[in-house]
C-alpha atoms as a PDB file:
ATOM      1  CA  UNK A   1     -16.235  16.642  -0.725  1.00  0.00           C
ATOM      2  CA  UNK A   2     -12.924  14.422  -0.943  1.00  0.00           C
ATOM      3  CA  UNK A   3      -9.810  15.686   0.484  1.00  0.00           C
ATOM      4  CA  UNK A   4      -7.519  13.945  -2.393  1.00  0.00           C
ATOM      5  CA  UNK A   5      -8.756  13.186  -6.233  1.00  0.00           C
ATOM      6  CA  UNK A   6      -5.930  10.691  -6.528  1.00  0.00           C
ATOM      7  CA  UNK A   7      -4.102   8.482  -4.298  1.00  0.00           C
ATOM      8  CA  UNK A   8      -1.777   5.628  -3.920  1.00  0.00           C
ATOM      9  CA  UNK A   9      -3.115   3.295  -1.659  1.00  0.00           C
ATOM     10  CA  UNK A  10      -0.691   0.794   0.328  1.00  0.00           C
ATOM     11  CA  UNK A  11      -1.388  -2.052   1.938  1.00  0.00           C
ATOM     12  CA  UNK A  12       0.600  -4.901   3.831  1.00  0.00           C
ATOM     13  CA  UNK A  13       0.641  -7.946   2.481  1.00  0.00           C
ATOM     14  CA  UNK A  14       0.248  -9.825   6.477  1.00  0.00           C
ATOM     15  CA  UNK A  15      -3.366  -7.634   6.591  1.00  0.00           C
ATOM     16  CA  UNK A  16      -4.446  -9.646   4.236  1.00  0.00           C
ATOM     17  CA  UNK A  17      -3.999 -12.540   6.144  1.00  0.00           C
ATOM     18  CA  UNK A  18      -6.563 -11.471   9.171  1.00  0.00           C
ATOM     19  CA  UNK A  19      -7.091 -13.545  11.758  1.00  0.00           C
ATOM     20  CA  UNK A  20      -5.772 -16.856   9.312  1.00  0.00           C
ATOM     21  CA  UNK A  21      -2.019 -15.370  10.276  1.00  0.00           C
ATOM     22  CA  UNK A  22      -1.180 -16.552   6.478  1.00  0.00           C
ATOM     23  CA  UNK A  23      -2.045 -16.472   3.051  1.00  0.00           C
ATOM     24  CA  UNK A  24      -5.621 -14.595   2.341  1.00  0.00           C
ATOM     25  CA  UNK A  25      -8.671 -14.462   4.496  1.00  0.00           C
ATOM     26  CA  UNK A  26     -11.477 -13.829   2.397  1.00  0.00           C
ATOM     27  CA  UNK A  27     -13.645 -12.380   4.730  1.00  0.00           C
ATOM     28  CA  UNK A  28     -10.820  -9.595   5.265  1.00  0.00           C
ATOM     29  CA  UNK A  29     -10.188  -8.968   1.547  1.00  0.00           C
ATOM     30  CA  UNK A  30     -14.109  -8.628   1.394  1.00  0.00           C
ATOM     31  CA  UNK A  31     -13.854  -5.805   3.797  1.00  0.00           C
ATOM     32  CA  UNK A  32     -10.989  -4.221   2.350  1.00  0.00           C
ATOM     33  CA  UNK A  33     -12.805  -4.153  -1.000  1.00  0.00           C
ATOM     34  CA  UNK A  34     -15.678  -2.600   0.620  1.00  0.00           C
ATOM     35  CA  UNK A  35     -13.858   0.364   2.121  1.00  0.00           C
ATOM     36  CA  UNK A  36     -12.349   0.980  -1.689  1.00  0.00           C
ATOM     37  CA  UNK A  37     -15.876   0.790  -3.187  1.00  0.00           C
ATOM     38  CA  UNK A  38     -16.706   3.481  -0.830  1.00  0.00           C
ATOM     39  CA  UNK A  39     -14.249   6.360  -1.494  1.00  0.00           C
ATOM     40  CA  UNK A  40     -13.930   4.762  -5.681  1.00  0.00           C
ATOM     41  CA  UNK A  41     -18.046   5.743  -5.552  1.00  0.00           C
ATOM     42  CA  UNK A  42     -17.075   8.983  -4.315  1.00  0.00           C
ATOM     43  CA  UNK A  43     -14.893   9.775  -7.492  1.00  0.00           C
ATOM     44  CA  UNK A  44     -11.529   9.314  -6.202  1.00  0.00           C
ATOM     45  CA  UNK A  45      -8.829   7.943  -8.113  1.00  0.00           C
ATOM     46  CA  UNK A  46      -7.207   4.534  -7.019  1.00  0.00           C
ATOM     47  CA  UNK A  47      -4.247   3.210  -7.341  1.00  0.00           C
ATOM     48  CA  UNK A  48      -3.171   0.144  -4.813  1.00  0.00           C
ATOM     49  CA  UNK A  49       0.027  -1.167  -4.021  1.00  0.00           C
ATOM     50  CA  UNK A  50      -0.289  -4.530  -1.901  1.00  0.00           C
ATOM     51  CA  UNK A  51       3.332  -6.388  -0.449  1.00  0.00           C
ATOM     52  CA  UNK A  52       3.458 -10.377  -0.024  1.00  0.00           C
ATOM     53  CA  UNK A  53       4.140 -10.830   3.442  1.00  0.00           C
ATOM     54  CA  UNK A  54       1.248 -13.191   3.630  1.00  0.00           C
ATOM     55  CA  UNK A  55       2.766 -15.875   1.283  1.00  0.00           C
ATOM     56  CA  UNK A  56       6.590 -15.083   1.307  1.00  0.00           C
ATOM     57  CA  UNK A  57       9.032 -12.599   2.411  1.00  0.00           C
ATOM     58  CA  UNK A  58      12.251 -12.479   0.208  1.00  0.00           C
ATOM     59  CA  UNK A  59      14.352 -11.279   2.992  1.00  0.00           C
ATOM     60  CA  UNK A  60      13.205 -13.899   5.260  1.00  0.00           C
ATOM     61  CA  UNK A  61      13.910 -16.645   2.979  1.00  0.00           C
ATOM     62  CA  UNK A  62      17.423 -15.388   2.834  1.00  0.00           C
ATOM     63  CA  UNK A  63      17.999 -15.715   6.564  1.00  0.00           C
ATOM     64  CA  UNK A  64      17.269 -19.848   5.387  1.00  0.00           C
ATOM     65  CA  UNK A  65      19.412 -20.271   2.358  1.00  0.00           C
ATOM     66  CA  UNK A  66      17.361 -18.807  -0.342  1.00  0.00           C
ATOM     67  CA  UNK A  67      19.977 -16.927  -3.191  1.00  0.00           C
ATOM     68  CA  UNK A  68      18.682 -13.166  -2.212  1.00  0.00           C
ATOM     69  CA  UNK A  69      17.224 -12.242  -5.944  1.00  0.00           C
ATOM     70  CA  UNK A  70      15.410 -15.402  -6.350  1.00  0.00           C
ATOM     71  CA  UNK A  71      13.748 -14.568  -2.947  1.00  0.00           C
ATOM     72  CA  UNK A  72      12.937 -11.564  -3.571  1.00  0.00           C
ATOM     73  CA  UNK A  73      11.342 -12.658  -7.433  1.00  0.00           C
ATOM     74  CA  UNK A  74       9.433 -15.451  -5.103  1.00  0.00           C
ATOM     75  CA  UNK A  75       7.935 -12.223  -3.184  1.00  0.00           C
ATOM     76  CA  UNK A  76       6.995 -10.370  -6.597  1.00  0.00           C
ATOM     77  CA  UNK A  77       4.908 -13.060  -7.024  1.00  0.00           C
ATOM     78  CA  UNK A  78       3.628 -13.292  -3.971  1.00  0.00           C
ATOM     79  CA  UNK A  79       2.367  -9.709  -4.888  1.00  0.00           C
ATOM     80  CA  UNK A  80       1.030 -10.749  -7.755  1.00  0.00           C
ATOM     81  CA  UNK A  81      -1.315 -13.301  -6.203  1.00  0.00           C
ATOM     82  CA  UNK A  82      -2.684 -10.708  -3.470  1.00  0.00           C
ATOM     83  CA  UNK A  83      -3.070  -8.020  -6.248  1.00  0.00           C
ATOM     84  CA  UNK A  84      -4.967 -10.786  -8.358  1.00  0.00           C
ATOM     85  CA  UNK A  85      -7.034 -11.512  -5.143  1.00  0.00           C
ATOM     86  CA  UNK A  86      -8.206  -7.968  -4.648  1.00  0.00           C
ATOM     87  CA  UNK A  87      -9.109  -7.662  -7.601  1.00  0.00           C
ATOM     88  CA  UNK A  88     -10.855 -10.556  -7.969  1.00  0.00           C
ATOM     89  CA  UNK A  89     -12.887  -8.680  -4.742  1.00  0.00           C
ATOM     90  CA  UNK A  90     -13.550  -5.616  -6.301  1.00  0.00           C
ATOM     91  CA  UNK A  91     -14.892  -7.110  -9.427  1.00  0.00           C
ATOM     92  CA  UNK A  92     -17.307  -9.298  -7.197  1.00  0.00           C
ATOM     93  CA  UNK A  93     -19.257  -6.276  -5.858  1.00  0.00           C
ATOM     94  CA  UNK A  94     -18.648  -3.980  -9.170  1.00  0.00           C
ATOM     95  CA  UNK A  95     -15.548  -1.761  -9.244  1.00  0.00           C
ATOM     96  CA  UNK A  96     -13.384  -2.409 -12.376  1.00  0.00           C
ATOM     97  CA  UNK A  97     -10.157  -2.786 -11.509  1.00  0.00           C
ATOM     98  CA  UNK A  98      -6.564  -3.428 -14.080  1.00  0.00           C
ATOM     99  CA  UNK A  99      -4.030  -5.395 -12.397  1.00  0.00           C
ATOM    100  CA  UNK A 100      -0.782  -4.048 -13.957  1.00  0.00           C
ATOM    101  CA  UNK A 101       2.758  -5.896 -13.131  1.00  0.00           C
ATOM    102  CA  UNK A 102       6.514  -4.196 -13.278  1.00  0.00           C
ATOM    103  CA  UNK A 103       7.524  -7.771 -14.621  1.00  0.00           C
ATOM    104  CA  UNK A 104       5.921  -9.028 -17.846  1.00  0.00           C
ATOM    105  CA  UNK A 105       3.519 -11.559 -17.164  1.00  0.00           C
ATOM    106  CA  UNK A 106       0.467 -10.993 -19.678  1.00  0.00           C
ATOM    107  CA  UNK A 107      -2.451 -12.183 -19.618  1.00  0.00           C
ATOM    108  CA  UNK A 108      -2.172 -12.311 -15.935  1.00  0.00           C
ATOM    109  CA  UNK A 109      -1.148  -8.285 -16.100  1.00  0.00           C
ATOM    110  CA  UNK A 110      -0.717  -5.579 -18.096  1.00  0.00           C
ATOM    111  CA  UNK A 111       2.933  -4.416 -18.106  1.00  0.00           C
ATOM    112  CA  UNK A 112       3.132  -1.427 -16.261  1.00  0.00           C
ATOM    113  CA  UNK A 113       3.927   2.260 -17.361  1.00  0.00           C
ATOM    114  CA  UNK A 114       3.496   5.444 -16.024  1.00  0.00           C
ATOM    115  CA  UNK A 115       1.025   6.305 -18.517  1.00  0.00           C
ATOM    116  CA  UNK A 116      -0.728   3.801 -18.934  1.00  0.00           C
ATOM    117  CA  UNK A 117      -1.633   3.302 -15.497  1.00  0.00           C
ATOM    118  CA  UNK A 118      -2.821   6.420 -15.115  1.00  0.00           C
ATOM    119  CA  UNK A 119      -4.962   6.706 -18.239  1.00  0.00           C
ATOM    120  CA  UNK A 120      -7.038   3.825 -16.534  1.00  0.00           C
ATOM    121  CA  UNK A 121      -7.130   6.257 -13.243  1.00  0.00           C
ATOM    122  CA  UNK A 122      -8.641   8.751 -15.287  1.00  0.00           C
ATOM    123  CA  UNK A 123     -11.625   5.783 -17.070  1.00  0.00           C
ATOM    124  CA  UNK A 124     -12.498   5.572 -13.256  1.00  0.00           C
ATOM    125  CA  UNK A 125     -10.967   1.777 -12.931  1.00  0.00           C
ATOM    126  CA  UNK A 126      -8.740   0.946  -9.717  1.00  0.00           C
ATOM    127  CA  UNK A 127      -5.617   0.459 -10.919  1.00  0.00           C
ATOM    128  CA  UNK A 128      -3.690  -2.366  -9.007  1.00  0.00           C
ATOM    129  CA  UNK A 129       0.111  -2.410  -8.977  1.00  0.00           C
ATOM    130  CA  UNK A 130       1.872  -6.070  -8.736  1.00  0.00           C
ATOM    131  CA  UNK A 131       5.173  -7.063  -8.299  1.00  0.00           C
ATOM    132  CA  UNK A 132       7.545  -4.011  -6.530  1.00  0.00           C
ATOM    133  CA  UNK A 133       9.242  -2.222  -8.745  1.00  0.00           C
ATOM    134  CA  UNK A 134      10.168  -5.209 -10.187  1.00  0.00           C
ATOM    135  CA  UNK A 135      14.029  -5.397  -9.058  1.00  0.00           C
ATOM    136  CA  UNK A 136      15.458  -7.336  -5.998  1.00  0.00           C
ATOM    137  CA  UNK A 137      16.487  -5.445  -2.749  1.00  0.00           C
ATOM    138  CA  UNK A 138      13.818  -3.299  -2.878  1.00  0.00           C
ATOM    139  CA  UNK A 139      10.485  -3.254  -0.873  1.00  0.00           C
ATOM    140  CA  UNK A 140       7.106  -2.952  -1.443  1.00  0.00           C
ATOM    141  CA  UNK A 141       7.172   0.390   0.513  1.00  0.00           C
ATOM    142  CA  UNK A 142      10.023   1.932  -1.908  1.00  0.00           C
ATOM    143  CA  UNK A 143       8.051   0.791  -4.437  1.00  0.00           C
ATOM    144  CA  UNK A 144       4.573   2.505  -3.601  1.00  0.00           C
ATOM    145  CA  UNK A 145       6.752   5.485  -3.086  1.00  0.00           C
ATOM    146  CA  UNK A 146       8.167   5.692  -6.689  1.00  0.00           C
ATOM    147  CA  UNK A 147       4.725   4.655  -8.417  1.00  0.00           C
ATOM    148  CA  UNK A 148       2.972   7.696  -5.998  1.00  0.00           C
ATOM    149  CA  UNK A 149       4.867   9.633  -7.995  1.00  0.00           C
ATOM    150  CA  UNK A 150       4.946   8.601 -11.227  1.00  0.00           C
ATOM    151  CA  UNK A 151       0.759   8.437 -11.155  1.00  0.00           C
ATOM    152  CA  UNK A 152       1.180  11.929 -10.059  1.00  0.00           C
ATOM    153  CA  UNK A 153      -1.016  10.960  -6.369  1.00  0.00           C
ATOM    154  CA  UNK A 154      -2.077  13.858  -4.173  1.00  0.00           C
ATOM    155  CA  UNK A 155      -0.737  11.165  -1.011  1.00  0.00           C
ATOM    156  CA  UNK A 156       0.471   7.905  -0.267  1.00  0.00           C
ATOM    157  CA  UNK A 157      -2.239   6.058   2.116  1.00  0.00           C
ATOM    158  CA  UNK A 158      -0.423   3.418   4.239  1.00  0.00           C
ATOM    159  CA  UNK A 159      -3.223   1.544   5.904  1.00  0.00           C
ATOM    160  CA  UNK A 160      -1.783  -0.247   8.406  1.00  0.00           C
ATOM    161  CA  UNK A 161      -3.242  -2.294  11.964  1.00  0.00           C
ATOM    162  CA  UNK A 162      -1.883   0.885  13.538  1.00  0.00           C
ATOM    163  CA  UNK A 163      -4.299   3.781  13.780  1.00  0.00           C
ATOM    164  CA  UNK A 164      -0.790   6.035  12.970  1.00  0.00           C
ATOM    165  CA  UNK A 165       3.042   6.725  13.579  1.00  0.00           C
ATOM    166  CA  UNK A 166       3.609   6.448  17.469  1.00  0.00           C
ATOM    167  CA  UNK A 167       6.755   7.004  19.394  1.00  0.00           C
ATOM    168  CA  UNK A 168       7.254   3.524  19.699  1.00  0.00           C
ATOM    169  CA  UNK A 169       5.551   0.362  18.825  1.00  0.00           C
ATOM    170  CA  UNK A 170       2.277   0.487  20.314  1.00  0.00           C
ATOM    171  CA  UNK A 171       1.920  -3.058  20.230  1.00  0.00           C
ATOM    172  CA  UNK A 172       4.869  -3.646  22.241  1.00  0.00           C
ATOM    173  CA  UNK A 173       4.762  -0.415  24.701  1.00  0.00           C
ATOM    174  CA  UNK A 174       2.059   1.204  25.723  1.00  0.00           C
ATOM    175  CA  UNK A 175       4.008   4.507  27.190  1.00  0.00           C
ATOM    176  CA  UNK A 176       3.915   5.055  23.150  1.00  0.00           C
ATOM    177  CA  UNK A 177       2.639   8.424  22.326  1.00  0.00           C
ATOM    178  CA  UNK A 178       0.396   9.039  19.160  1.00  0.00           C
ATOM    179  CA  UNK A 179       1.428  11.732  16.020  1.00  0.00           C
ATOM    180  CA  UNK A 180      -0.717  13.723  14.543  1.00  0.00           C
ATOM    181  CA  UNK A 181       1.647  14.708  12.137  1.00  0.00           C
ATOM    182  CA  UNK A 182       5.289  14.732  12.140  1.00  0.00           C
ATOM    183  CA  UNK A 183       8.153  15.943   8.930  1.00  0.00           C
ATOM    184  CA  UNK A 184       9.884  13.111   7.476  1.00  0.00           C
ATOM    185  CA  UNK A 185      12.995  14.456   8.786  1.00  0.00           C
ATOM    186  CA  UNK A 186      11.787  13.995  12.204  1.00  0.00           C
ATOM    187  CA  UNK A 187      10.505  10.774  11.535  1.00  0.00           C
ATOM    188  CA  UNK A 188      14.202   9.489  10.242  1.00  0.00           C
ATOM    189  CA  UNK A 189      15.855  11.311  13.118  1.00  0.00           C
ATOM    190  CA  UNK A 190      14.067   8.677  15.320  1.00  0.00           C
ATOM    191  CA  UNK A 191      13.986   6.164  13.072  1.00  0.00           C
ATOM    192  CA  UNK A 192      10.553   5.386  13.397  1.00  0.00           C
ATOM    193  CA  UNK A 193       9.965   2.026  11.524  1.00  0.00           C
ATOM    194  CA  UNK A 194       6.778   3.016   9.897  1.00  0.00           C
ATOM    195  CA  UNK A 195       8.679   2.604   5.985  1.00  0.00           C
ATOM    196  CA  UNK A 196      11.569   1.718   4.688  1.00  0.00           C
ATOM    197  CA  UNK A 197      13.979   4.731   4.812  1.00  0.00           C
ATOM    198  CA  UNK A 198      14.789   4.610   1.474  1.00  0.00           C
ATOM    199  CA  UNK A 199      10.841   5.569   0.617  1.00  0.00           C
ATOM    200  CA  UNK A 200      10.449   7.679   3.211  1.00  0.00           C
ATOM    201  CA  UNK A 201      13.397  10.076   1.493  1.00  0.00           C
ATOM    202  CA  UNK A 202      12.062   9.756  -1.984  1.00  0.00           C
ATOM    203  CA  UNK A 203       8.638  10.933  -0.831  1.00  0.00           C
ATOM    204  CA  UNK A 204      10.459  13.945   1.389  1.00  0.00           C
ATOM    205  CA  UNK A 205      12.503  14.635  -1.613  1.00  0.00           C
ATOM    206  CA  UNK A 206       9.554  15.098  -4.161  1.00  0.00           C
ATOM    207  CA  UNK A 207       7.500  16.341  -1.015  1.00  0.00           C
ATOM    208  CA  UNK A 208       4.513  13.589  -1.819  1.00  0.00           C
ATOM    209  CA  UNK A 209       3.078  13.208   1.961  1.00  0.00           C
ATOM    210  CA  UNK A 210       2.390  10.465   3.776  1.00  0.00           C
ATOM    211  CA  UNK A 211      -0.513   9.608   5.879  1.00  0.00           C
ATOM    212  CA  UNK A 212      -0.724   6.446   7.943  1.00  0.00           C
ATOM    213  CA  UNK A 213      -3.768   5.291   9.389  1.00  0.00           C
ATOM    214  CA  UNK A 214      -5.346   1.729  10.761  1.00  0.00           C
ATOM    215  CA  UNK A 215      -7.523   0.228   7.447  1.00  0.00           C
ATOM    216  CA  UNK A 216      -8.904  -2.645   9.894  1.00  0.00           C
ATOM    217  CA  UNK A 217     -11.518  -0.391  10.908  1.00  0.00           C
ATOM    218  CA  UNK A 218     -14.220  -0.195   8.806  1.00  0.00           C
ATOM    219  CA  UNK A 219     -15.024   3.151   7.238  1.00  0.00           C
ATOM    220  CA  UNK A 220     -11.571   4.615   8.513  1.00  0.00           C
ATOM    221  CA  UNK A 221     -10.646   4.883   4.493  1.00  0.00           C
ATOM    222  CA  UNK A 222     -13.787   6.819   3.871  1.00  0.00           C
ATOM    223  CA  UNK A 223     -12.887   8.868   7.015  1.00  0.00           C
ATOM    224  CA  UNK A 224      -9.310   9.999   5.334  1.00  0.00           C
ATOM    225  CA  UNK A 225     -10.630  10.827   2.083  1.00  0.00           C
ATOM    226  CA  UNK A 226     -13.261  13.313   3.827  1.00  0.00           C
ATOM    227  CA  UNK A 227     -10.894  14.593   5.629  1.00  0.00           C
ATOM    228  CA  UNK A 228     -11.514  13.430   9.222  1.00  0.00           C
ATOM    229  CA  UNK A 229      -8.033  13.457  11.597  1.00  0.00           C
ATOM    230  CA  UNK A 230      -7.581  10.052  12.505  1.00  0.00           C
ATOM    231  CA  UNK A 231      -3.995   8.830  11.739  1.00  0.00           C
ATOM    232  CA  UNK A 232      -0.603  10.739  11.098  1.00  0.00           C
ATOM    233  CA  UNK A 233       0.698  13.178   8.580  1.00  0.00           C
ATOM    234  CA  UNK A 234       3.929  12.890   7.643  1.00  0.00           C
ATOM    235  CA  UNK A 235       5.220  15.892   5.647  1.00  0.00           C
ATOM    236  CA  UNK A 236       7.698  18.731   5.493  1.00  0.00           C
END
């Protein structure tokens, strides 16, 4: 039994990285594409938004010169390369995938719509979704937020290094105490940098929950789908 038929999976575009620290460690996107054979075999519905951390950050470049939009483009293409990699993955041990892009870019993508994307959900491919929303100034985060929604996803999946939504940074302080599930309100009241603010409103205001939970761990995407507690809710 599967706790969601449909989800929006997101992923950061530094996991990809692994232990490399940059660009894509294969042995890492492997395992990834593993853990999404796993729950696709089980019937759920996939779609996958990865960021471009890894290869660029738009708002990085900025703080060295780069014109803000162009940065940000540069990112949307990082995107593009990790979506291309995954999928490249997933087709390597049998899971059809469609790489679809919210900039035009064909053959490398499809152009993205709402229902096209999730017409390929319901053929039972993993639908991949490149390049943001494809405007500047906004994130990777904002846009898995709006494309949860417009495939209609029973939750957005952040799988993060993180096994959930702490307090405080784990990483950095280890009096940090672990959610099991929090409202987004209470979430922006501490300003808890799990997302961007800006998605974290648009899923409260069209009440799509979040759950964040660490993907490193093999299996721990399998574990969600079932059901098992092992990261945070965030919800009303």
């Amino acid at each position: 039994m599967t706790k969601f038929k449909r989800i929006l999976l997101k992923l950061s575009g530094e996991s990809l990285a692994g232990e490399k620290g940059y660009g894509i460690d294969e042995n890492h996107l492997t395992e990834y594409a593993q853990q999404i054979k796993e729950i696709h075999d089980m019937g759920v519905q996939i779609g996958i938004v990865i960021g471009g951390g890894n290869i660029f950050r738009g708002l990085s470049g900025t703080a060295k010169g780069f014109d803000r939009v162009k940065g940000d483009q540069m990112g949307m293409c990082a995107t593009v390369i990790n979506s291309l990699g995954l999928s490249s993955a997933l087709g390597a041990i049998g899971v059809p995938t469609r790489v679809l892009t919210a900039i035009r870019m064909e053959p490398i993508g499809e152009f993205y719509n709402k229902w096209k994307a999730i017409r390929h959900l319901e053929n039972k491919e993993v639908v991949i979704l490149a390049a943001g929303t494809g405007n500047p100034y906004f994130t990777t985060d904002t846009g898995s937020s709006l494309r949860g929604l417009e495939i209609e996803a029973d939750v957005m999946l952040k799988g993060t290094r993180v096994d959930g939504v702490y307090t405080a940074d784990p990483e950095k302080d280890p009096t940090a105490t672990k959610f099991d599930d929090i409202s987004y309100d209470e979430m922006l009241e501490r300003n808890l940098k799990v997302m961007d603010l800006s998605a974290i409103v648009m899923c409260r205001d069209n009440n799509l929950p979040i759950y964040v939970f660490n993907m490193d761990k093999p299996g721990n995407l399998k574990r969600v789908i079932e059901g098992e507690n092992i990261g945070t809710y965030v919800h009303r």
